[in-house]
N, C-alpha and C. Protein backbone atom coordinates (compact mmCIF):
# COMPACT_ATOMS: atom_id res chain seq x y z
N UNK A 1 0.82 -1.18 0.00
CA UNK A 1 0.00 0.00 0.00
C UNK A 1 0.87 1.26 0.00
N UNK A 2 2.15 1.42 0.70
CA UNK A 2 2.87 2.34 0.35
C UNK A 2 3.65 2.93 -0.85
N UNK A 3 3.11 1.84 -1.93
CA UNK A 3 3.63 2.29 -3.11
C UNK A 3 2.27 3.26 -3.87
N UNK A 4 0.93 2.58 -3.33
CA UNK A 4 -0.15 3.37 -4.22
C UNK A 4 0.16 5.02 -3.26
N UNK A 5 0.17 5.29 -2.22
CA UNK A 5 0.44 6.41 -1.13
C UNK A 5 1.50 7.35 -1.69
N UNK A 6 2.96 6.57 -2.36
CA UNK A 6 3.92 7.52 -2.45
C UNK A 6 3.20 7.98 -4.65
N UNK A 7 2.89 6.88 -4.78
CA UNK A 7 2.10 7.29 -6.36
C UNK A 7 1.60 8.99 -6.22
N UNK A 8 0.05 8.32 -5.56
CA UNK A 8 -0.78 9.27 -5.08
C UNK A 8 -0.17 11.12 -4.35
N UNK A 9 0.77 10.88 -3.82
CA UNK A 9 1.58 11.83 -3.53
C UNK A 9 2.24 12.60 -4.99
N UNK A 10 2.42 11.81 -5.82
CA UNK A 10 2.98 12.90 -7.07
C UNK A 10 2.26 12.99 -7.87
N UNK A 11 0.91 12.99 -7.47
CA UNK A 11 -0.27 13.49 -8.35
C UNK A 11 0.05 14.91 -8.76
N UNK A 12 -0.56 15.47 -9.64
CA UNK A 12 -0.90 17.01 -9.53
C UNK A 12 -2.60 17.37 -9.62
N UNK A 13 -2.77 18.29 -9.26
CA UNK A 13 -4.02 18.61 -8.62
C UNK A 13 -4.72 18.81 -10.46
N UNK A 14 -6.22 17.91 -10.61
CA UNK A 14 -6.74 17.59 -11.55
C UNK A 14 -6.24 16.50 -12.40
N UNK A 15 -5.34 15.77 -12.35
CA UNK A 15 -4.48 14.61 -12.44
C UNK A 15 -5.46 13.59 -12.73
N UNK A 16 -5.74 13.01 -13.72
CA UNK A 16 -6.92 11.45 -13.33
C UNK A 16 -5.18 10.22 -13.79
N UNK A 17 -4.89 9.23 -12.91
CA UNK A 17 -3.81 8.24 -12.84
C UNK A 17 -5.02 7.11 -12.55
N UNK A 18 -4.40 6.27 -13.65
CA UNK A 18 -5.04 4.65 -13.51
C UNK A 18 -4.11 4.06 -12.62
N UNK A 19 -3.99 3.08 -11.68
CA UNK A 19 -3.69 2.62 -10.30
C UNK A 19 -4.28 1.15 -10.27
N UNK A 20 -3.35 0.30 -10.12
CA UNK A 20 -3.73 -0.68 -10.40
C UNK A 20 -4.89 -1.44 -11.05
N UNK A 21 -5.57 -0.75 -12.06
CA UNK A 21 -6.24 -1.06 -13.04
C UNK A 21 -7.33 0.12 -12.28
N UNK A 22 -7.32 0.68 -11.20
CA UNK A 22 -8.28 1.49 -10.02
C UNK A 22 -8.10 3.06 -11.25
N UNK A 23 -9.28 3.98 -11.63
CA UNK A 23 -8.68 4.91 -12.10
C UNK A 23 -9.15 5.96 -10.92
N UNK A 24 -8.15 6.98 -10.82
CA UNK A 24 -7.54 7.66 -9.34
C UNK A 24 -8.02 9.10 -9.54
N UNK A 25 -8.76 10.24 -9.37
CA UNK A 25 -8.47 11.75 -9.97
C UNK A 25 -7.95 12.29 -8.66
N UNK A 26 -6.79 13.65 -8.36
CA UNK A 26 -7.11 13.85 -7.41
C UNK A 26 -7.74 15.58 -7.75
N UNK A 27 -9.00 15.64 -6.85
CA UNK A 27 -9.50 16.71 -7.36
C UNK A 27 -9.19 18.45 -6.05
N UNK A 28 -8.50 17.65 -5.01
CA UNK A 28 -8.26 19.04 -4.24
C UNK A 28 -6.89 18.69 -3.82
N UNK A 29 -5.78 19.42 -2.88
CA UNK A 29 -4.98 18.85 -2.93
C UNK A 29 -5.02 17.90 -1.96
N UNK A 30 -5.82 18.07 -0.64
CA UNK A 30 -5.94 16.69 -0.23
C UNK A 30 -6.85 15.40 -0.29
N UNK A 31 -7.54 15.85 -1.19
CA UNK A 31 -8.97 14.92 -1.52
C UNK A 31 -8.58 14.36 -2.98
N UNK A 32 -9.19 12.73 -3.31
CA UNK A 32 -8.94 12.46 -4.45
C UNK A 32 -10.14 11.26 -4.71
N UNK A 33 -10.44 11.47 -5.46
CA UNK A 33 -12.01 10.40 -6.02
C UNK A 33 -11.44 9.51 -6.67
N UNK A 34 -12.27 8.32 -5.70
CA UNK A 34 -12.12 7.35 -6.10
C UNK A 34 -13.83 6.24 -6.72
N UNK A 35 -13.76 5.73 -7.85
CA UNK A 35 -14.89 5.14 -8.08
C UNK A 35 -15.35 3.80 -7.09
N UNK A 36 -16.72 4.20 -6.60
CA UNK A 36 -17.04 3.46 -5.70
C UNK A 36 -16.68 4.34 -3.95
N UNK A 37 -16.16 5.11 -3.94
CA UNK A 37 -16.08 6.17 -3.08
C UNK A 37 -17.25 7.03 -2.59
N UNK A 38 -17.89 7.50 -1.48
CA UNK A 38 -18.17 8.53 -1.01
C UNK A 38 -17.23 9.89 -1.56
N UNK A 39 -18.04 10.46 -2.11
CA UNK A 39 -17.03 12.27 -1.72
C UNK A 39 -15.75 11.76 -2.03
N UNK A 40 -15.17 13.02 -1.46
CA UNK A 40 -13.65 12.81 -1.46
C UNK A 40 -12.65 12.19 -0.35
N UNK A 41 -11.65 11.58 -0.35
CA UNK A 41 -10.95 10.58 0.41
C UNK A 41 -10.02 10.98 0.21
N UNK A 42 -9.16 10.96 1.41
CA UNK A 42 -7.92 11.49 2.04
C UNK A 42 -6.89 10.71 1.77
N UNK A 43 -5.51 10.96 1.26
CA UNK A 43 -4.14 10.10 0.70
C UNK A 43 -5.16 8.51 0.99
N UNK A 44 -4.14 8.21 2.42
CA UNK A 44 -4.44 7.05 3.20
C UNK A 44 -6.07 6.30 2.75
N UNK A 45 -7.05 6.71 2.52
CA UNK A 45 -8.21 5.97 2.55
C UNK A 45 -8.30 5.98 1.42
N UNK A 46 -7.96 6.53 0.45
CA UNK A 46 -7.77 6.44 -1.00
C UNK A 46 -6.97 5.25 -1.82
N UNK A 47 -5.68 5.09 -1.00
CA UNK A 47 -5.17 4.02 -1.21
C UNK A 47 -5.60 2.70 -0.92
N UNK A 48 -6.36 2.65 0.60
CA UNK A 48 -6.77 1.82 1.14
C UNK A 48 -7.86 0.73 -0.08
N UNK A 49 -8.86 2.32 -0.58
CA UNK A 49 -10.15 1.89 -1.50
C UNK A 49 -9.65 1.10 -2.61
N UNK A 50 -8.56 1.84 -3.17
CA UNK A 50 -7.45 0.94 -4.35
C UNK A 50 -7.12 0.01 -4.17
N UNK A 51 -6.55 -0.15 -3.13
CA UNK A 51 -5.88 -1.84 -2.93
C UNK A 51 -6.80 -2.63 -2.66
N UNK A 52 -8.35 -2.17 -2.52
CA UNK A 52 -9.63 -3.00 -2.27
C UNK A 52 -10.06 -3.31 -3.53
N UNK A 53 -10.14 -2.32 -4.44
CA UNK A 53 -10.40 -2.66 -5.74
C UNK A 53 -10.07 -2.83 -6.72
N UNK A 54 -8.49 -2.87 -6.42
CA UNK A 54 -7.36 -3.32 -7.85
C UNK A 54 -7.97 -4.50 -8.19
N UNK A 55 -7.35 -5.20 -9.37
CA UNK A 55 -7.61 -5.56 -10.21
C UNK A 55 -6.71 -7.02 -9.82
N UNK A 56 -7.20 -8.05 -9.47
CA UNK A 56 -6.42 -9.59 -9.24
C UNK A 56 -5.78 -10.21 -10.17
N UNK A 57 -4.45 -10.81 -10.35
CA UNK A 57 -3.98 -11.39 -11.13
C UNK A 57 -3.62 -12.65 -10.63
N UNK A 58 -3.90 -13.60 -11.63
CA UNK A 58 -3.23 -15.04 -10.84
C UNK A 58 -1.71 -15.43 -10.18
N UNK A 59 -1.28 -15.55 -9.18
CA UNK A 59 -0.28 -16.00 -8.65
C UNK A 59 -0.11 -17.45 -9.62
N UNK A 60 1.27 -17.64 -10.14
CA UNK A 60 1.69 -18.78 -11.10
C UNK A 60 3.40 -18.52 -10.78
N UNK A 61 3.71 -19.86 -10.35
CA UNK A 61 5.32 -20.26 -10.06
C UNK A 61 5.50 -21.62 -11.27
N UNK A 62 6.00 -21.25 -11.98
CA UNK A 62 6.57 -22.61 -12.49
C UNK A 62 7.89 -22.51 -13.23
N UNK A 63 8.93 -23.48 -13.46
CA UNK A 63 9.69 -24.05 -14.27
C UNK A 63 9.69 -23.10 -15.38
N UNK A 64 10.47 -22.41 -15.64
CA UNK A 64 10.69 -21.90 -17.02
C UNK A 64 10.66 -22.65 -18.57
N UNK A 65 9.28 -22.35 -19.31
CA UNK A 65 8.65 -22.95 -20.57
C UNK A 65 9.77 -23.11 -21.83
N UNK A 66 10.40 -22.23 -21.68
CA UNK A 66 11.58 -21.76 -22.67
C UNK A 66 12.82 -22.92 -22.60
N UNK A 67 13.56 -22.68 -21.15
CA UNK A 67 14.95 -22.77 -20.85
C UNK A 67 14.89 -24.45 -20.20
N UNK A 68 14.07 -24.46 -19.69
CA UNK A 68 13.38 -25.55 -18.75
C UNK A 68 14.13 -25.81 -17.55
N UNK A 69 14.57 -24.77 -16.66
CA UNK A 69 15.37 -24.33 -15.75
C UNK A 69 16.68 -23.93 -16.10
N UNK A 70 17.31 -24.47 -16.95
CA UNK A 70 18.49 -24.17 -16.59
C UNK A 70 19.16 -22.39 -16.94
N UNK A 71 18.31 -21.35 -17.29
CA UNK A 71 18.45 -20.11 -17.27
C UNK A 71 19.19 -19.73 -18.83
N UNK A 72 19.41 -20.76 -19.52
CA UNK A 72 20.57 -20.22 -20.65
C UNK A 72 20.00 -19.91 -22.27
N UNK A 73 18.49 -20.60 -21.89
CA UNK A 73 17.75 -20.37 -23.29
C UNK A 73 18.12 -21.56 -23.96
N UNK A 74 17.71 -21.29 -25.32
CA UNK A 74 17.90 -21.71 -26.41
C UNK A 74 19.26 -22.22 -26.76
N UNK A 75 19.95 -23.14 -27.00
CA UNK A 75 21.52 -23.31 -27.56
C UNK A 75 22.24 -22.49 -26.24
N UNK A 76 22.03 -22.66 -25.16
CA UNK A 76 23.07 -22.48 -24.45
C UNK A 76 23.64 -21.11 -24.55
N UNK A 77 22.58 -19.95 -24.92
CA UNK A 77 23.44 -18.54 -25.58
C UNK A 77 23.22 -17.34 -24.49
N UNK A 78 23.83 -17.23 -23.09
CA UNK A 78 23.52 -16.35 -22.24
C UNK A 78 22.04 -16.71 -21.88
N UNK A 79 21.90 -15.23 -20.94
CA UNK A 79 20.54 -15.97 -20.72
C UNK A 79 19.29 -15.93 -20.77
N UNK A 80 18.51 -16.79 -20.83
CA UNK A 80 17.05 -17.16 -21.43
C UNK A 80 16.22 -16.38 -21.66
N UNK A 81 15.80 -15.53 -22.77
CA UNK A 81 14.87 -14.97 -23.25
C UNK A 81 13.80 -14.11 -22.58
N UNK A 82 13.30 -15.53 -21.82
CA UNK A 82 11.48 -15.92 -21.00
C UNK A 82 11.96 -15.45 -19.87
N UNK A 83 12.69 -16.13 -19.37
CA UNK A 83 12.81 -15.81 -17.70
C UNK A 83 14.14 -14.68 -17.31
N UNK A 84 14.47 -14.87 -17.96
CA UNK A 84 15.90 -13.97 -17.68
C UNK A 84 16.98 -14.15 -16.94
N UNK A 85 17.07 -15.99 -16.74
CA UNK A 85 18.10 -16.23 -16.28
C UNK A 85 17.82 -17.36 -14.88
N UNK A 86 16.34 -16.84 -14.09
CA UNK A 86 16.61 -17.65 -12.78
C UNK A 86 15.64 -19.21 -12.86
N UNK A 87 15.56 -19.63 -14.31
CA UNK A 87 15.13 -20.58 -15.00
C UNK A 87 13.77 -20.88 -14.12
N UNK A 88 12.84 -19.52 -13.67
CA UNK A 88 11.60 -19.85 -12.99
C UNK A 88 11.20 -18.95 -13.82
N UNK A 89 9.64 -19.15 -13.82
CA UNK A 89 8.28 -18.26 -14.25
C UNK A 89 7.77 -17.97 -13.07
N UNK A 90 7.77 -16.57 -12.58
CA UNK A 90 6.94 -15.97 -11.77
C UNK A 90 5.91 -14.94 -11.53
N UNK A 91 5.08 -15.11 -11.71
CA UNK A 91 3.76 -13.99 -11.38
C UNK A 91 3.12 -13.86 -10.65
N UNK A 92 3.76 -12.26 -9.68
CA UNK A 92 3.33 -11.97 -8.57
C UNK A 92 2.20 -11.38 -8.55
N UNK A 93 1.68 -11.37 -6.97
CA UNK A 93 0.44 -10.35 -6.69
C UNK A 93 0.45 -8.76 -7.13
N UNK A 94 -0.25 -8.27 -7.59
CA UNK A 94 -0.13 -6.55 -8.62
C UNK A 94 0.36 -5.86 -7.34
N UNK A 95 0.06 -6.28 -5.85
CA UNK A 95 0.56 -4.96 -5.03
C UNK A 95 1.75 -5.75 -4.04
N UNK A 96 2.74 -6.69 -4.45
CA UNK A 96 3.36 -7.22 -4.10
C UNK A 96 3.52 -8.05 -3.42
N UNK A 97 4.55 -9.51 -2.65
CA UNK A 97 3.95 -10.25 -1.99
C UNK A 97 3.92 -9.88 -0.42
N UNK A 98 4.22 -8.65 -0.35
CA UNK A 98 3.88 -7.91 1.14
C UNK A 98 2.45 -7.57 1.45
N UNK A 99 1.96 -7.24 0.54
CA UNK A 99 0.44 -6.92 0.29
C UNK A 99 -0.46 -7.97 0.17
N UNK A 100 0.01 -8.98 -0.40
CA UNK A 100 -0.60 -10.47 -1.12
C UNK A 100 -1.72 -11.51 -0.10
N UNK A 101 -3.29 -11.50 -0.65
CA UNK A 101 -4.02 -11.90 -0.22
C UNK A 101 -2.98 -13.86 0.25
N UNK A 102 -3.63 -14.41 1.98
CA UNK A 102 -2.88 -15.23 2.31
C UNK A 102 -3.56 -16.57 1.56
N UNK A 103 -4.59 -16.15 0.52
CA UNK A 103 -4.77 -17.39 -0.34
C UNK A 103 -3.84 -17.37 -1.33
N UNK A 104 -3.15 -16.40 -1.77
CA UNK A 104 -1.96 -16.35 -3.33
C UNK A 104 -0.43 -16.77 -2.55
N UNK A 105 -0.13 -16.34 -1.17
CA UNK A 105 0.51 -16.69 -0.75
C UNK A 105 1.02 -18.20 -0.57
N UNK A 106 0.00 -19.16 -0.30
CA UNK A 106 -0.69 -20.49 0.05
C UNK A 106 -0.66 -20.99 -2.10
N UNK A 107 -0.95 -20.92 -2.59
CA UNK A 107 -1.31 -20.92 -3.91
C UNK A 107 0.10 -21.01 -4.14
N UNK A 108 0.78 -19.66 -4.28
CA UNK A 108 2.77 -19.78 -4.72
C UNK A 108 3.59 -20.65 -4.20
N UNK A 109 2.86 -20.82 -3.00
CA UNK A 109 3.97 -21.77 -2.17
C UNK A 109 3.44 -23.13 -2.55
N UNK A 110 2.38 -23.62 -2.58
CA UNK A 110 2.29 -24.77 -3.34
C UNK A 110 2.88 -25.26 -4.76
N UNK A 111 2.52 -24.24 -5.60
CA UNK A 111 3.11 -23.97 -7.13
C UNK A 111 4.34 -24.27 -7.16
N UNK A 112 5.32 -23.72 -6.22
CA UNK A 112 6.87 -23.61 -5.75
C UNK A 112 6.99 -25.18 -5.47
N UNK A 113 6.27 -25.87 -4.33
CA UNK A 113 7.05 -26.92 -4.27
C UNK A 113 6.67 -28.37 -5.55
N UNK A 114 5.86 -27.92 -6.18
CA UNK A 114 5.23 -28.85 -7.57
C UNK A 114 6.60 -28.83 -8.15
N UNK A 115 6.76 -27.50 -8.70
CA UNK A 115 8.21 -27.02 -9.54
C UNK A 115 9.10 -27.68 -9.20
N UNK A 116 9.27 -27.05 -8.14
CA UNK A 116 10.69 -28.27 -7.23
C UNK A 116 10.86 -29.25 -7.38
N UNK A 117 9.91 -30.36 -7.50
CA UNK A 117 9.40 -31.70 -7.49
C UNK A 117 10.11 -31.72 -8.78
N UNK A 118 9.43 -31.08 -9.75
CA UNK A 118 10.15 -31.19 -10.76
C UNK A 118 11.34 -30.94 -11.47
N UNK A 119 11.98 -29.75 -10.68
CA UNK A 119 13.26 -29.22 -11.37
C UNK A 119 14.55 -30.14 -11.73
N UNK A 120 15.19 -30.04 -12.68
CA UNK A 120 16.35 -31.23 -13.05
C UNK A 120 17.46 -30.07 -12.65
N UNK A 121 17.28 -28.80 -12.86
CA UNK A 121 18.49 -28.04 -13.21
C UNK A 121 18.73 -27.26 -11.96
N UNK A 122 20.26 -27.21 -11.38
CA UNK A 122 20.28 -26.57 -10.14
C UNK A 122 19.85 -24.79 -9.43
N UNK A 123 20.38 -24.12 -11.08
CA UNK A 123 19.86 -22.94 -10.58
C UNK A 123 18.10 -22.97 -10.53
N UNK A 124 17.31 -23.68 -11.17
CA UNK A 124 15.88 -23.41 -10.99
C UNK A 124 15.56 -23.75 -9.63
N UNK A 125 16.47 -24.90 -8.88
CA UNK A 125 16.14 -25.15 -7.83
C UNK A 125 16.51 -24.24 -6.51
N UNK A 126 17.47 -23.48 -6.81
CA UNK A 126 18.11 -22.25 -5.89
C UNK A 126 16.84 -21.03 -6.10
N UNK A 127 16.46 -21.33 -7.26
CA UNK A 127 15.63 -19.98 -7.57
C UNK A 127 14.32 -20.68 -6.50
N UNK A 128 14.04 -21.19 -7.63
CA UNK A 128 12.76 -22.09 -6.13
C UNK A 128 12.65 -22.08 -4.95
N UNK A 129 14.05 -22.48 -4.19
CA UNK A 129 14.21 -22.43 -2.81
C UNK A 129 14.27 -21.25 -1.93
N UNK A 130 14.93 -20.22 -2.74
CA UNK A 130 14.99 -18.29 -2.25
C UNK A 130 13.49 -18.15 -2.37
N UNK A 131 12.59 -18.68 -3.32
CA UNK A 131 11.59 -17.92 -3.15
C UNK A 131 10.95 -18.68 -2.48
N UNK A 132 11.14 -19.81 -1.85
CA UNK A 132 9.90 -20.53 -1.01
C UNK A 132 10.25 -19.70 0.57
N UNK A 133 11.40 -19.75 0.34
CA UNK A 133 12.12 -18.77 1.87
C UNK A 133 11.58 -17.77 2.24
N UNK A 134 11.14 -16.73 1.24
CA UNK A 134 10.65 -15.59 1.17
C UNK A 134 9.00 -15.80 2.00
N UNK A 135 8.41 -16.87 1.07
CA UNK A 135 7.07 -16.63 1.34
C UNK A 135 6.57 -17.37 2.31
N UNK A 136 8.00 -17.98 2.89
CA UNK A 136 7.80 -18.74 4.65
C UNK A 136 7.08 -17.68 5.24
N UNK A 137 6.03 -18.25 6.26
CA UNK A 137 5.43 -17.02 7.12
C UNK A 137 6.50 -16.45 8.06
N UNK A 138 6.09 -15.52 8.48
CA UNK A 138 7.11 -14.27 9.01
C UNK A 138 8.22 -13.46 8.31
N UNK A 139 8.33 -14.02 7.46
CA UNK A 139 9.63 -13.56 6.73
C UNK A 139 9.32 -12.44 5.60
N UNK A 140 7.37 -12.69 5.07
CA UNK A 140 7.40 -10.94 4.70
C UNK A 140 7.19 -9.77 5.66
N UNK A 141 6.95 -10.28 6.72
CA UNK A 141 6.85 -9.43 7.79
C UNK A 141 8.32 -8.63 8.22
N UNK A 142 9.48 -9.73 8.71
CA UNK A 142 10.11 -9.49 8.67
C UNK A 142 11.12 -8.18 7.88
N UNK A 143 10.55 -8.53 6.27
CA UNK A 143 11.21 -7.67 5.52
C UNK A 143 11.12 -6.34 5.51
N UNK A 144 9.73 -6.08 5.89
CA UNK A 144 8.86 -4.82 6.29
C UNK A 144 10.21 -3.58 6.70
């Protein structure tokens, strides 16, 4: 949420900014309309309404389609195209996994250890393992 807050902050006054698919105007300098809003809403409750009504994207961890872990692409030529190297496919939550409803959380981390199951190649499995670390509970807290 502190990323829609510091956004919202470099508005300029009459500004309409689309926001996570949320479209944002701000119409005074401390008031800014939001659809589905009462009136006008203050930084903080503005963001709040946004991150209520952004727009969901599926959480998906898998094995890189391209490289098939091993990060190098095609013929072995630097690295992989698709993934860019950490021979995983990842698609996070739109407001990050600090923000991330604890069903996408639960969802990645399952996805993560399928992958695993499957990985032949060592960096996909390092990549795998940093990110299962991450989305251990406490540890986005932690990062905070």
């Amino acid at each position: 949420m502190e990323r829609i807050v510091a956004l919202l902050q470099t508005m300029l006054l009459g500004e309409t900014v689309t926001v996570n698919g949320v479209s944002v105007r701000r119409t005074t300098l401390l008031g800014f309309e939001v659809p589905g809003g009462r009136g006008l809403l203050d930084m903080r409750e503005a963001a709040r309404k946004i991150a209520g009504l952004a727009k969901t994207r599926a959480v998906r961890v898998a094995i890189c389609s391209r490289c098939g872990g091993d990060g190098l692409g095609r013929r072995d030529r630097g690295a992989c195209g698709l993934c860019h190297g950490p021979g995983i496919q990842v698609t996070e939550p739109l407001l990050g996994w600090r923000e991330a409803r604890p069903a996408d959380i639960t969802a990645a981390t399952t996805q993560a250890y399928v992958a695993l199951a499957e990985a032949r190649h060592p960096r996909a499995r390092a990549s795998l393992t940093a990110l299962l670390r991450m989305l251990e509970p406490g540890a986005l807290q932690d990062s905070a």
